[in-house]
N, C-alpha and C. Protein backbone atom coordinates (compact mmCIF):
# COMPACT_ATOMS: atom_id res chain seq x y z
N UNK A 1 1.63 4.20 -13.75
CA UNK A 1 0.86 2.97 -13.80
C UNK A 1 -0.02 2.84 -12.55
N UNK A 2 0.59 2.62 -11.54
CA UNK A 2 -0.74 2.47 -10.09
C UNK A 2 -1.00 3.69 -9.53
N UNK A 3 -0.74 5.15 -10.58
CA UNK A 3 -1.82 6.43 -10.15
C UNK A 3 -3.10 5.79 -10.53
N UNK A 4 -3.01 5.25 -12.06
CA UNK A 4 -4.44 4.80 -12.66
C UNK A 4 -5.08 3.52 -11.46
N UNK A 5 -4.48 2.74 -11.08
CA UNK A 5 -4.97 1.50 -10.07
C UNK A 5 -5.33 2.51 -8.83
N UNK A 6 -4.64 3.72 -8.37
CA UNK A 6 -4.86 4.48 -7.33
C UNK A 6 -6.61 5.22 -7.86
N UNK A 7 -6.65 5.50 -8.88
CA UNK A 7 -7.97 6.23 -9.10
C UNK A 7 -9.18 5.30 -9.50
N UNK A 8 -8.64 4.07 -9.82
CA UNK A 8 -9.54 3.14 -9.98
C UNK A 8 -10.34 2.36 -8.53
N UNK A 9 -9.41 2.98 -7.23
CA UNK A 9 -9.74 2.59 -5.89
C UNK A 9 -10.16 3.82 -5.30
N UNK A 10 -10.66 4.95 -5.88
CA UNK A 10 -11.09 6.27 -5.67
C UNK A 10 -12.53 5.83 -6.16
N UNK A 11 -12.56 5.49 -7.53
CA UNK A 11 -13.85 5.63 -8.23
C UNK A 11 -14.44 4.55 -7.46
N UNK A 12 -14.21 3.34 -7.29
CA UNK A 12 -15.09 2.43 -6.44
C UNK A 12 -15.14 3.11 -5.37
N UNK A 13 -14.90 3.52 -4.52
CA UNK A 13 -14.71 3.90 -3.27
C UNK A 13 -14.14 3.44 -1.96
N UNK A 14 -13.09 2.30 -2.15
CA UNK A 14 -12.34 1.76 -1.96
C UNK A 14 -11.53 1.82 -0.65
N UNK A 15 -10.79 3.16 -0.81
CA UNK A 15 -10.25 3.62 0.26
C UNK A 15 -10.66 4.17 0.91
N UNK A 16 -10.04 4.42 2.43
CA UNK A 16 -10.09 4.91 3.88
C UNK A 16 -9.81 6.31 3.36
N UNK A 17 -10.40 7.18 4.42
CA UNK A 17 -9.99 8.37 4.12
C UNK A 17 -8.20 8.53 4.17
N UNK A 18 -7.66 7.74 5.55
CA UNK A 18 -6.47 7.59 6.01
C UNK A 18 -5.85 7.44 4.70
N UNK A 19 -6.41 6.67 3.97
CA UNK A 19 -4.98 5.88 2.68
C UNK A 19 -5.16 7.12 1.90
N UNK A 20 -6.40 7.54 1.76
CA UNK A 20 -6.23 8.73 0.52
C UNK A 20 -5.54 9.41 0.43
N UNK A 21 -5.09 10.38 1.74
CA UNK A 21 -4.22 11.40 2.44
C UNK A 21 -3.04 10.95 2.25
N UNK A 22 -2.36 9.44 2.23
CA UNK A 22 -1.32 8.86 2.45
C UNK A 22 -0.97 8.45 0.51
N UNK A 23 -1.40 8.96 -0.28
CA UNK A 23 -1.60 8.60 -1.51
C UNK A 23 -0.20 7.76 -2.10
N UNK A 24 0.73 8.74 -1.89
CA UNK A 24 2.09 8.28 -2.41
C UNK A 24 2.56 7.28 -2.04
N UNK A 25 2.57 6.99 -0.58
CA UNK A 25 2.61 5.24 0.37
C UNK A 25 1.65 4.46 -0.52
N UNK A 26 0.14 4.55 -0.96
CA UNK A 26 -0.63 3.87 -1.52
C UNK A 26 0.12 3.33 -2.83
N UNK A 27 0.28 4.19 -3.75
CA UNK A 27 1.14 4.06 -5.07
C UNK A 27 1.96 3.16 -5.00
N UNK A 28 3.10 3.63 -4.01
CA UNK A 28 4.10 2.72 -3.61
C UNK A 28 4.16 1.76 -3.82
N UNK A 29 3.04 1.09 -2.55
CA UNK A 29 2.77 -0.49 -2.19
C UNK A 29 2.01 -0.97 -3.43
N UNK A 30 1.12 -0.21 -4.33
CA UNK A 30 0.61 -1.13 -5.04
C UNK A 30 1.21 -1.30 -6.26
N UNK A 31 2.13 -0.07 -6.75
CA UNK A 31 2.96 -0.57 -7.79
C UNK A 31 3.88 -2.14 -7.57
N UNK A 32 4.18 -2.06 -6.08
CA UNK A 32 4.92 -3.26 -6.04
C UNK A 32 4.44 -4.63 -6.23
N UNK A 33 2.64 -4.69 -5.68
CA UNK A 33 1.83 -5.40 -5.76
C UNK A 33 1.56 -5.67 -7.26
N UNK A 34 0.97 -5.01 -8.09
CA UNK A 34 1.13 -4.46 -9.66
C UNK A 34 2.13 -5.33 -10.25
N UNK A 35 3.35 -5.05 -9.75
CA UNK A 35 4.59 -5.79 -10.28
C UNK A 35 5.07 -7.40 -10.03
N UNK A 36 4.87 -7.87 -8.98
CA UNK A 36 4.31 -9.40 -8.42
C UNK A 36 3.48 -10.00 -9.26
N UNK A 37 2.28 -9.55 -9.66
CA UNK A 37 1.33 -10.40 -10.43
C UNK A 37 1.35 -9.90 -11.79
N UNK A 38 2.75 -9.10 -12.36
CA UNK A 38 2.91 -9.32 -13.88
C UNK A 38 2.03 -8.44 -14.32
N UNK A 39 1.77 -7.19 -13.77
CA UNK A 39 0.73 -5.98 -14.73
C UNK A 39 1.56 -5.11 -14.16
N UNK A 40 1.03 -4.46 -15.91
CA UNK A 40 2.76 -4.01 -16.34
C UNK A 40 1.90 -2.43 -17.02
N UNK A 41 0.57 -2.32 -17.35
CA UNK A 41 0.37 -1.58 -18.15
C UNK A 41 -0.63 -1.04 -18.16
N UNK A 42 -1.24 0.40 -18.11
CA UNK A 42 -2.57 1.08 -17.52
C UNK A 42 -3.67 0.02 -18.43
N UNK A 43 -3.61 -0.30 -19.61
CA UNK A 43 -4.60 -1.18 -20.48
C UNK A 43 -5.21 -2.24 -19.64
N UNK A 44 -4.07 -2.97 -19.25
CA UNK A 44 -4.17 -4.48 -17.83
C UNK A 44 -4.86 -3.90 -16.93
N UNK A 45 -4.45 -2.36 -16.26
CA UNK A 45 -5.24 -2.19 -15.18
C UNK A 45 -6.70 -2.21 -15.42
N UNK A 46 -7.09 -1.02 -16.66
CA UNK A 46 -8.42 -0.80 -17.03
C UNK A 46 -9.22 -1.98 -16.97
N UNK A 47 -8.96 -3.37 -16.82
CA UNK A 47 -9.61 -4.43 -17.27
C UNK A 47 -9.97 -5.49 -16.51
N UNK A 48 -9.05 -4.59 -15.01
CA UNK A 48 -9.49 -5.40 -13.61
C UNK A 48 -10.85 -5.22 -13.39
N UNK A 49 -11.40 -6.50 -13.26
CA UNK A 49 -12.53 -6.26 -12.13
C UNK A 49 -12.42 -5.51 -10.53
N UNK A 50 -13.36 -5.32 -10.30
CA UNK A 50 -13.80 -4.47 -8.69
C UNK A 50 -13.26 -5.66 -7.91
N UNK A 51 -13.81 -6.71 -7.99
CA UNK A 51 -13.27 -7.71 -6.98
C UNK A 51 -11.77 -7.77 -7.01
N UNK A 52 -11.20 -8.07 -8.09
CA UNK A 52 -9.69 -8.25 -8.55
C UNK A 52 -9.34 -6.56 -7.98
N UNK A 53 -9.39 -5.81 -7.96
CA UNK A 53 -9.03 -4.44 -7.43
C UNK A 53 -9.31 -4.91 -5.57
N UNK A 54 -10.24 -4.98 -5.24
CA UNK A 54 -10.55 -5.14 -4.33
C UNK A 54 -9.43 -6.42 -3.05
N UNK A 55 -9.10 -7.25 -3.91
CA UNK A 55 -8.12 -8.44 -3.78
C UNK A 55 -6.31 -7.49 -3.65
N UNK A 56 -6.41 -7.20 -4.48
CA UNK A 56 -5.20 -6.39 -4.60
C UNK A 56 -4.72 -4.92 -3.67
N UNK A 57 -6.30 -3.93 -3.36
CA UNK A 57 -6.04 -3.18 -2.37
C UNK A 57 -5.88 -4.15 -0.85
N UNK A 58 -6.07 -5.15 -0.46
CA UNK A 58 -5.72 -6.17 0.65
C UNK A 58 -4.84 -6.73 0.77
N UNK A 59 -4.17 -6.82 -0.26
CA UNK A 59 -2.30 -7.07 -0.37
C UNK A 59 -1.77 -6.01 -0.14
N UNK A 60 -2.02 -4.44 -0.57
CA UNK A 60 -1.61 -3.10 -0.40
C UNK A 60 -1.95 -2.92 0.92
N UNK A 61 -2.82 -3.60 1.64
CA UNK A 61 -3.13 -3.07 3.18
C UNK A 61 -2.39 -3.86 4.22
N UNK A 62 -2.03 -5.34 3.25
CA UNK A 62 -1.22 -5.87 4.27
C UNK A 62 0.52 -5.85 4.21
N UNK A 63 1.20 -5.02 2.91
CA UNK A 63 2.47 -4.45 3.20
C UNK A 63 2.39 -3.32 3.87
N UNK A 64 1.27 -2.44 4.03
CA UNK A 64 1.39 -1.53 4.50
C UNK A 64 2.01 -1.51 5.94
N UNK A 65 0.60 -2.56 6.33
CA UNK A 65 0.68 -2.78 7.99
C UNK A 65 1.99 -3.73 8.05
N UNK A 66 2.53 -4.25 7.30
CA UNK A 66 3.99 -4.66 7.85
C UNK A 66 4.91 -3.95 7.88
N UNK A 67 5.01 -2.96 6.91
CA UNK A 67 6.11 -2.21 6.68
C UNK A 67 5.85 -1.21 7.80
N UNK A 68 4.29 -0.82 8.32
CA UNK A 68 4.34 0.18 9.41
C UNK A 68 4.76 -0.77 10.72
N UNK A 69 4.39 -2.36 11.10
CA UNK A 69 5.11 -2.49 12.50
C UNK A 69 6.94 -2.63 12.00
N UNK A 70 7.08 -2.96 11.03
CA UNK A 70 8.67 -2.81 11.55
C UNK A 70 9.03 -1.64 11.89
N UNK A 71 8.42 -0.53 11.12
CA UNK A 71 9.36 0.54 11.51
C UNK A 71 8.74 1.27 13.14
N UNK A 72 7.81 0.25 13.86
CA UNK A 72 7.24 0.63 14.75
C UNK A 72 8.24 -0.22 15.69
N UNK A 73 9.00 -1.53 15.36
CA UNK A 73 9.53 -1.90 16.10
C UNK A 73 10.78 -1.75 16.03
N UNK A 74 11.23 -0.70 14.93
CA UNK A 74 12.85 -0.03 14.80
C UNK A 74 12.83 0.65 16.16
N UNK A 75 11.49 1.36 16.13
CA UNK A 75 11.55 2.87 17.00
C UNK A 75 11.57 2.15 18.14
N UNK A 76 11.07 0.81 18.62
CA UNK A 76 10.94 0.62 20.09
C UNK A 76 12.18 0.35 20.05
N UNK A 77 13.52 -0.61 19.70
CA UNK A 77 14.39 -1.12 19.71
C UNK A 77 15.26 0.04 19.87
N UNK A 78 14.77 1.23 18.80
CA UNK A 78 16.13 2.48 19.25
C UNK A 78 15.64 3.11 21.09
N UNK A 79 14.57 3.15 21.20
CA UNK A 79 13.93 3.77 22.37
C UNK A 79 14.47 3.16 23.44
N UNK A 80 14.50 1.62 23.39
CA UNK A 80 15.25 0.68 24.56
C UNK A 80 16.80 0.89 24.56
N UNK A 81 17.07 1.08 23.32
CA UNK A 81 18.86 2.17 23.27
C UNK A 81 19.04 2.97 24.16
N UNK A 82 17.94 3.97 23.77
CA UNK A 82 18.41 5.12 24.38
C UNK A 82 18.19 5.39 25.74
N UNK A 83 17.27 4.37 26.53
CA UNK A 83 16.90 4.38 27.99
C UNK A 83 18.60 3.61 28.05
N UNK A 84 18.64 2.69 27.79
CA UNK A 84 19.75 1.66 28.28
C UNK A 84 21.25 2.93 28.23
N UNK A 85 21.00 3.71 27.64
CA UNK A 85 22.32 4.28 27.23
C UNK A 85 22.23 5.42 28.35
N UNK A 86 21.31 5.80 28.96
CA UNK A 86 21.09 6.59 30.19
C UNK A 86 21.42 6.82 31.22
C-alpha cells in the first residue's frame, strides 16, 4: 500500500534525495500515517491530490524527525552511562 503513496512522492517529485535512499524508513512512517487517516487501499491512494500527498509527506517528515531525536537522545543518555561508568 504506501510503496504506491512512496511512488506517488517520486512522480511529483516530492522527496529529498536523503528520503529516497532511506525508502523503507519512508514506507514505514507513511504506512502508519496511511493508517491514522483511514486509507486502507492503493484505489484511496490513486485519488489523493498533490496537495493531500504533499500534507501527508509532512506528517512522514515529522515522525521521522521524532523518531530520529529520540533515538539521538537514547545514544546521548547511553554515552553519559558510559563516561559515568569510567
Amino acid at each position: 500500500m504506501s510503496e504506491f503513496a512512496f511512488f506517488r512522492f517520486m512522480t511529483y517529485n516530492l522527496l529529498t534525495l536523503e528520503e529516497q535512499q532511506h525508502k523503507d524508513e519512508i514506507v514505514s512512517l507513511t504506512e502508519q500515517e496511511l493508517d491514522a487517516r483511514g486509507i486502507e487501499c492503493d484505489s484511496k491512494i490513486s485519488k489523493i491530490s498533490e496537495e493531500q500527498l504533499k500534507t501527508i509527506l509532512e506528517e512522514v517528515r515529522k515522525l521521522r524527525k521524532k523518531k530520529k531525536n529520540e533515538q539521538d537522545n537514547d545514544k546521548d543518555a547511553q554515552d553519559q552511562l558510559d563516561l559515568a561508568v569510567q
